[in-house]
C-alpha atoms as a PDB file:
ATOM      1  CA  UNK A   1      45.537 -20.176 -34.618  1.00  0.00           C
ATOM      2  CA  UNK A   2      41.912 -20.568 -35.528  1.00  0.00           C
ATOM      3  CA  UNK A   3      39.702 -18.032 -35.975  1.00  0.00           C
ATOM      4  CA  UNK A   4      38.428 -18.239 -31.809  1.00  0.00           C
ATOM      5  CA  UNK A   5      41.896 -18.728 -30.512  1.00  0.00           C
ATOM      6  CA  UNK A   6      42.421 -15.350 -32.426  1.00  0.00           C
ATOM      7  CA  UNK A   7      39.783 -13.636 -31.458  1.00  0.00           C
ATOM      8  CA  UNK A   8      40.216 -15.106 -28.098  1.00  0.00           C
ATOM      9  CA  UNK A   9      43.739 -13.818 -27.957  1.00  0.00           C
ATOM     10  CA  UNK A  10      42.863 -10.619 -28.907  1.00  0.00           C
ATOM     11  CA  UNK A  11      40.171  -9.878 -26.510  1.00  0.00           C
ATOM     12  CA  UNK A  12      42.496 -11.488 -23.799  1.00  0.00           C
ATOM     13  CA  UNK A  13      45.315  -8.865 -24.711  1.00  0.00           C
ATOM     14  CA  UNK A  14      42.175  -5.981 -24.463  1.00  0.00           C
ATOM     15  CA  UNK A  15      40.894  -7.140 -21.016  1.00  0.00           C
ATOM     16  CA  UNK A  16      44.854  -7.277 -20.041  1.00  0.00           C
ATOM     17  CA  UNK A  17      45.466  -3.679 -20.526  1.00  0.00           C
ATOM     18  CA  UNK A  18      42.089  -2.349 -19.919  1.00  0.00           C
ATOM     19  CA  UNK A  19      42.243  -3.961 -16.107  1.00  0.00           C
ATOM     20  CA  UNK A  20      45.489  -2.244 -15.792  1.00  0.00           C
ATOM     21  CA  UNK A  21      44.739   0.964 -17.194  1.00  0.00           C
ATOM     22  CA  UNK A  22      41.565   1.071 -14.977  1.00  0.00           C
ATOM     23  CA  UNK A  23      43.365  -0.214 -11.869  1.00  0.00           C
ATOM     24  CA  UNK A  24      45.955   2.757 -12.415  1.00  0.00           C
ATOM     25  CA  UNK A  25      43.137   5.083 -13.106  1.00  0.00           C
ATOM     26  CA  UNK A  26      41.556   3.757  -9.567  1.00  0.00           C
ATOM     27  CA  UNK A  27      44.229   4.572  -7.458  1.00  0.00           C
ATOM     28  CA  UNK A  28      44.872   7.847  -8.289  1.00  0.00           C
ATOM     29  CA  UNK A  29      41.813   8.781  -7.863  1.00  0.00           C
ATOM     30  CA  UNK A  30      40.885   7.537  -4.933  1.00  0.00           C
ATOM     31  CA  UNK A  31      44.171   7.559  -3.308  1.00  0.00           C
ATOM     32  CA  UNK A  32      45.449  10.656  -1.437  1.00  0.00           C
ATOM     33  CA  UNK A  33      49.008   9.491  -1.242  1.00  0.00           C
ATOM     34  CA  UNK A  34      50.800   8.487  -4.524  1.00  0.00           C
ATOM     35  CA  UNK A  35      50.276   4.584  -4.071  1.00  0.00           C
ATOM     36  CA  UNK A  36      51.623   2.133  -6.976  1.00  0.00           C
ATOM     37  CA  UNK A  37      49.990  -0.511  -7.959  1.00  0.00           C
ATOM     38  CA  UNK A  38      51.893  -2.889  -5.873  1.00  0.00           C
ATOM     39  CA  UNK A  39      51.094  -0.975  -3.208  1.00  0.00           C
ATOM     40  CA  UNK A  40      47.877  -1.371  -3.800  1.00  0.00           C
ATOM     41  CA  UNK A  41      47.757  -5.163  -4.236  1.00  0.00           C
ATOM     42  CA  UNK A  42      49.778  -4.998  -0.958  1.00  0.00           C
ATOM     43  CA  UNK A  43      46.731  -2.891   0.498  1.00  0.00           C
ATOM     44  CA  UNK A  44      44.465  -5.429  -0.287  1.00  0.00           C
ATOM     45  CA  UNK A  45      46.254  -8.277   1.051  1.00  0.00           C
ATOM     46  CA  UNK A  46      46.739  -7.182   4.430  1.00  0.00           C
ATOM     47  CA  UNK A  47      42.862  -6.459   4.282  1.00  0.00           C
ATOM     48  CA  UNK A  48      42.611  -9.826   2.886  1.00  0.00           C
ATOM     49  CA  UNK A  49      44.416 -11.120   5.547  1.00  0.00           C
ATOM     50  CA  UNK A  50      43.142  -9.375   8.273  1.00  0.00           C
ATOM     51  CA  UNK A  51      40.006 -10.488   7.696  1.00  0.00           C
ATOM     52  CA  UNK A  52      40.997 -14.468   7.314  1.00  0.00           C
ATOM     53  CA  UNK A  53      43.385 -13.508  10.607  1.00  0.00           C
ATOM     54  CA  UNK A  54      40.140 -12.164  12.930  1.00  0.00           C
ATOM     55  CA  UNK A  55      38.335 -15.339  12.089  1.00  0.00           C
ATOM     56  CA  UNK A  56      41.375 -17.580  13.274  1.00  0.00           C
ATOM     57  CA  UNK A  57      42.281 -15.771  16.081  1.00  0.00           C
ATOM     58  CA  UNK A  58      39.209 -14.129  17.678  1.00  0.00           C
ATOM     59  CA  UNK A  59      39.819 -14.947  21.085  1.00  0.00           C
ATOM     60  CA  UNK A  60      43.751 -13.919  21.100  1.00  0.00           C
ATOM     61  CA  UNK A  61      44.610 -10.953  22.764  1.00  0.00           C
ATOM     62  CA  UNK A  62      47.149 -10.038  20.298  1.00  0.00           C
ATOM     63  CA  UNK A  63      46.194  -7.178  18.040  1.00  0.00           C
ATOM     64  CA  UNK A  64      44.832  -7.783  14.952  1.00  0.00           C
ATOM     65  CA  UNK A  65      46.512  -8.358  11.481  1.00  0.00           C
ATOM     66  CA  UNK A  66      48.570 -10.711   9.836  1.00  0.00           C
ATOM     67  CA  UNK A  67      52.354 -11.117   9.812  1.00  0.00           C
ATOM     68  CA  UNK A  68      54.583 -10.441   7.097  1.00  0.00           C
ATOM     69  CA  UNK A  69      55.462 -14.043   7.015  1.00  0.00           C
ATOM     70  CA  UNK A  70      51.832 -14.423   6.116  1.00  0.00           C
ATOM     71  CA  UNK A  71      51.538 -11.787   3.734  1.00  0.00           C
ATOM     72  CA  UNK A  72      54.876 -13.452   1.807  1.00  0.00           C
ATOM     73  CA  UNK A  73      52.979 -16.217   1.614  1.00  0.00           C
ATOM     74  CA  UNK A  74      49.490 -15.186   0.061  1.00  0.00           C
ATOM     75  CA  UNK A  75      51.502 -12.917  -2.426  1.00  0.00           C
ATOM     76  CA  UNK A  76      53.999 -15.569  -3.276  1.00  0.00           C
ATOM     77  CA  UNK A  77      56.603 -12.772  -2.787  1.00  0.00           C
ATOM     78  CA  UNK A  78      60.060 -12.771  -0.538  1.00  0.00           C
ATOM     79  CA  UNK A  79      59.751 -11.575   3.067  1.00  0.00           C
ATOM     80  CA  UNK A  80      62.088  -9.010   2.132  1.00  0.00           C
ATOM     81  CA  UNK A  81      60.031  -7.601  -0.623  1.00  0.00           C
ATOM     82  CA  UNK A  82      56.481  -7.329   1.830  1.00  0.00           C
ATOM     83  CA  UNK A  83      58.884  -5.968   4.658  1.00  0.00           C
ATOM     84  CA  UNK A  84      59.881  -2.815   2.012  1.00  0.00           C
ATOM     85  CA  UNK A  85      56.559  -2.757   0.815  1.00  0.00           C
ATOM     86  CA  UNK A  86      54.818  -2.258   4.439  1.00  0.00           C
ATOM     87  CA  UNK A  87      57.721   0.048   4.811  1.00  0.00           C
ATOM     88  CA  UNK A  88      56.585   2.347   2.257  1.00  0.00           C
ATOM     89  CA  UNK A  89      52.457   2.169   3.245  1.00  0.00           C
ATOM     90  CA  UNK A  90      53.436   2.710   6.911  1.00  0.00           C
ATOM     91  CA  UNK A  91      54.901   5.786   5.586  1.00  0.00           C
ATOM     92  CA  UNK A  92      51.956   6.822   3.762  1.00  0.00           C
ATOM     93  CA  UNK A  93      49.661   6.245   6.502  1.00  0.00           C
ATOM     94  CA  UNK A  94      47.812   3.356   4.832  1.00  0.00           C
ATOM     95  CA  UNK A  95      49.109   0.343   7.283  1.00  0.00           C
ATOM     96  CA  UNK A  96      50.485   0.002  11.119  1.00  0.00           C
ATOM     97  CA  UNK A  97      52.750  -2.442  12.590  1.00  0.00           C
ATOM     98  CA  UNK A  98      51.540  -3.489  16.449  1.00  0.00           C
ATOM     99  CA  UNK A  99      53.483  -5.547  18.606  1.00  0.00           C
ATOM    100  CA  UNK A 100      51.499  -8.192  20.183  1.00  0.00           C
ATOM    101  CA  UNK A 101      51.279  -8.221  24.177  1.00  0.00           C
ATOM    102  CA  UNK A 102      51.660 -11.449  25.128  1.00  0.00           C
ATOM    103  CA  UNK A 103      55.070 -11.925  22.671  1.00  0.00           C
ATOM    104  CA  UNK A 104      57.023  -9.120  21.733  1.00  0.00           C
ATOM    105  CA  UNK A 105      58.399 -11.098  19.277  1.00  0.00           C
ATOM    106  CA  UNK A 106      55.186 -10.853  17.199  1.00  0.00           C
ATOM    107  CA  UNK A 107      54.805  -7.855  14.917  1.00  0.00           C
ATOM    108  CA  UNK A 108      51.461  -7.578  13.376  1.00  0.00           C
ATOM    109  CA  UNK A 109      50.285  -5.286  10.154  1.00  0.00           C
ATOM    110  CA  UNK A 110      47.023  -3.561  10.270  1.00  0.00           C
ATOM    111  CA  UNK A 111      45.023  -1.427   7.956  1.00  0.00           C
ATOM    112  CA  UNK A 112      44.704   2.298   9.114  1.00  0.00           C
ATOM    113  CA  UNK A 113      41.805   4.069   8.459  1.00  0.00           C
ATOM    114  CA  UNK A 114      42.961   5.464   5.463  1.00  0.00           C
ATOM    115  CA  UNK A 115      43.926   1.614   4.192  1.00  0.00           C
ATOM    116  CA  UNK A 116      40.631   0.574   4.925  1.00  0.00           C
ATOM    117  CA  UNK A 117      38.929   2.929   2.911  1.00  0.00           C
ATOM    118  CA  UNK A 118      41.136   2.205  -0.011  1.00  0.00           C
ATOM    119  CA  UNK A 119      40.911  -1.408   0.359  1.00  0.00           C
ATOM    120  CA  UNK A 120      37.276  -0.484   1.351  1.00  0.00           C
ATOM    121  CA  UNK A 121      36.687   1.147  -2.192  1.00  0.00           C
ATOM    122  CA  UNK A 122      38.958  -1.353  -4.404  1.00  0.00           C
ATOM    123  CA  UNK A 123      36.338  -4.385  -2.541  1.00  0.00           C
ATOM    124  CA  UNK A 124      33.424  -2.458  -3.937  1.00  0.00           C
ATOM    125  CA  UNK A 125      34.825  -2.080  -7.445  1.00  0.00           C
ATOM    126  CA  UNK A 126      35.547  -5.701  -7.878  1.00  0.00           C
ATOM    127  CA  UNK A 127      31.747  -6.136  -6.528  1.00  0.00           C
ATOM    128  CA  UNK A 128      30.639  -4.278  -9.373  1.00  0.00           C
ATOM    129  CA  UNK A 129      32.723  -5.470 -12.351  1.00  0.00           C
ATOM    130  CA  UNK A 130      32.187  -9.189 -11.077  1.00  0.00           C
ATOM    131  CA  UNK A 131      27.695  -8.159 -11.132  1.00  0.00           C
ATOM    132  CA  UNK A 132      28.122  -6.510 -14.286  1.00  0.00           C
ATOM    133  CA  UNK A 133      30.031  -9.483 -16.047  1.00  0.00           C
ATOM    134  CA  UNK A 134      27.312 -12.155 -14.305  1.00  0.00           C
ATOM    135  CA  UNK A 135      24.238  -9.897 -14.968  1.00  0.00           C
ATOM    136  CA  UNK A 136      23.624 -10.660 -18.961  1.00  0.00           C
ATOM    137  CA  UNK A 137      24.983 -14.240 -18.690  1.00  0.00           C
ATOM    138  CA  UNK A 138      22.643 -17.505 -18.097  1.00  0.00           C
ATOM    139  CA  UNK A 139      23.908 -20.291 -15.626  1.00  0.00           C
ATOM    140  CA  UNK A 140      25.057 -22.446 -18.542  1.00  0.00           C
ATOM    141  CA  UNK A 141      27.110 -19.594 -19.848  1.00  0.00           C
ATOM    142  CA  UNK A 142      28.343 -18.671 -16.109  1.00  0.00           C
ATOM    143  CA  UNK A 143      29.747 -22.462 -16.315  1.00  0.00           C
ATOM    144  CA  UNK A 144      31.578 -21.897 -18.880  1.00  0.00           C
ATOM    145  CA  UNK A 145      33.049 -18.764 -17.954  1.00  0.00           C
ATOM    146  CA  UNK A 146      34.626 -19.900 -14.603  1.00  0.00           C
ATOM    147  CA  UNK A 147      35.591 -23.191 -16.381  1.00  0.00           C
ATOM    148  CA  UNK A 148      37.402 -20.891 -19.379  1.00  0.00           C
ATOM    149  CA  UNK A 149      38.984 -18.400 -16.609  1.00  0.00           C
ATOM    150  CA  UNK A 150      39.665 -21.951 -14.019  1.00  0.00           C
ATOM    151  CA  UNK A 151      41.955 -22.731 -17.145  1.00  0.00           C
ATOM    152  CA  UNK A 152      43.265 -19.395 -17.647  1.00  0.00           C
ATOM    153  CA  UNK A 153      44.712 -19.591 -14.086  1.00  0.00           C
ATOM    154  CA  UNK A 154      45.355 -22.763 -14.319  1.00  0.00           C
ATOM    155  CA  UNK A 155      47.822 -22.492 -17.377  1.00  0.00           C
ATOM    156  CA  UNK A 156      49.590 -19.304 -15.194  1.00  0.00           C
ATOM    157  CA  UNK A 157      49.744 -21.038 -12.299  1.00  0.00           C
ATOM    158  CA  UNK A 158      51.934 -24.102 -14.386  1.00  0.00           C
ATOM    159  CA  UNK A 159      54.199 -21.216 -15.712  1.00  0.00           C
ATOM    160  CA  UNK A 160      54.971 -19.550 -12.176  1.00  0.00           C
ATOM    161  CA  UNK A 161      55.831 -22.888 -10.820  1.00  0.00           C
ATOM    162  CA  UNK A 162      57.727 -23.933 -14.099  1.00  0.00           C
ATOM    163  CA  UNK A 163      59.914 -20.833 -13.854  1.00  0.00           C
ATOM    164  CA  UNK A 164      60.512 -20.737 -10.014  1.00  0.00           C
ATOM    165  CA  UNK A 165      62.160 -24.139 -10.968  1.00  0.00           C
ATOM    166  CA  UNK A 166      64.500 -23.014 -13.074  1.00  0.00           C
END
């Protein structure tokens, strides 16, 4: 390694830790119930969802919310692993499961009002880190960024998929 792939390494292993460390340090304090951080990933999809879900489906007159199916999907996790995951929010009050009117068949997940807050408060938090990180930098440097972190993913991305495969 050269002296910036060092560097670049080492401040990649910092930011690593440090988002986890604050993420933990977010949930407890904002969460009443004792939510993991899975959990709260799985909070923020379903808001995630929801949201893409009300756009599609504005006039149905199904409830809103998003499937697991659809959850599986944006997480890239089994349908077994969302279903045990809703399980345990629906328990904590943070998500609902409605069955839709017109097909009983379709089971929908929905944010409670205790969900939406906490989804409510982790949107706001990534509002702020995202301004503070784009405040000092110039366009030119803002380029670069997303085209260093577009790589980033990009190399993480090749991994998940080379590993799935084997």
């Amino acid at each position: 390694m050269d002296v910036f792939q060092a560097r670049l390494n080492e401040i990649l292993i910092d930011v690593f830790w440090n988002i986890l460390k604050v993420q933990e340090d977010f949930v407890k304090r904002v969460c009443n119930e004792d939510i993991s951080m899975s959990e709260m990933h799985l909070i923020e999809a379903v808001g995630d969802c929801n949201l893409q879900a009300a756009k599609r489906h504005s006039d149905c007159s199904c409830p809103g919310g998003t499937t697991i199916s659809e959850l599986a999907e944006a997480l890239n996790i089994t349908l077994p692993s969302v279903t045990n995951g809703i399980k345990r929010l629906t328990n904590k009050r943070c998500v609902e499961k409605v069955r839709c009117a017109n097909d009983g068949r379709m089971v929908y997940v929905r944010l409670t009002p205790l969900g939406q807050e906490i989804y409510d408060r982790h949107h706001r938090f990534h509002q702020k880190m995202v301004e503070s990180m784009a405040a000092e930098l110039s366009e030119v440097e803002k380029n670069a960024l997303i085209k260093g972190i577009e790589g980033l993913n990009a190399f993480f991305k090749q991994k998940i998929i080379q590993e799935s495969q084997k």
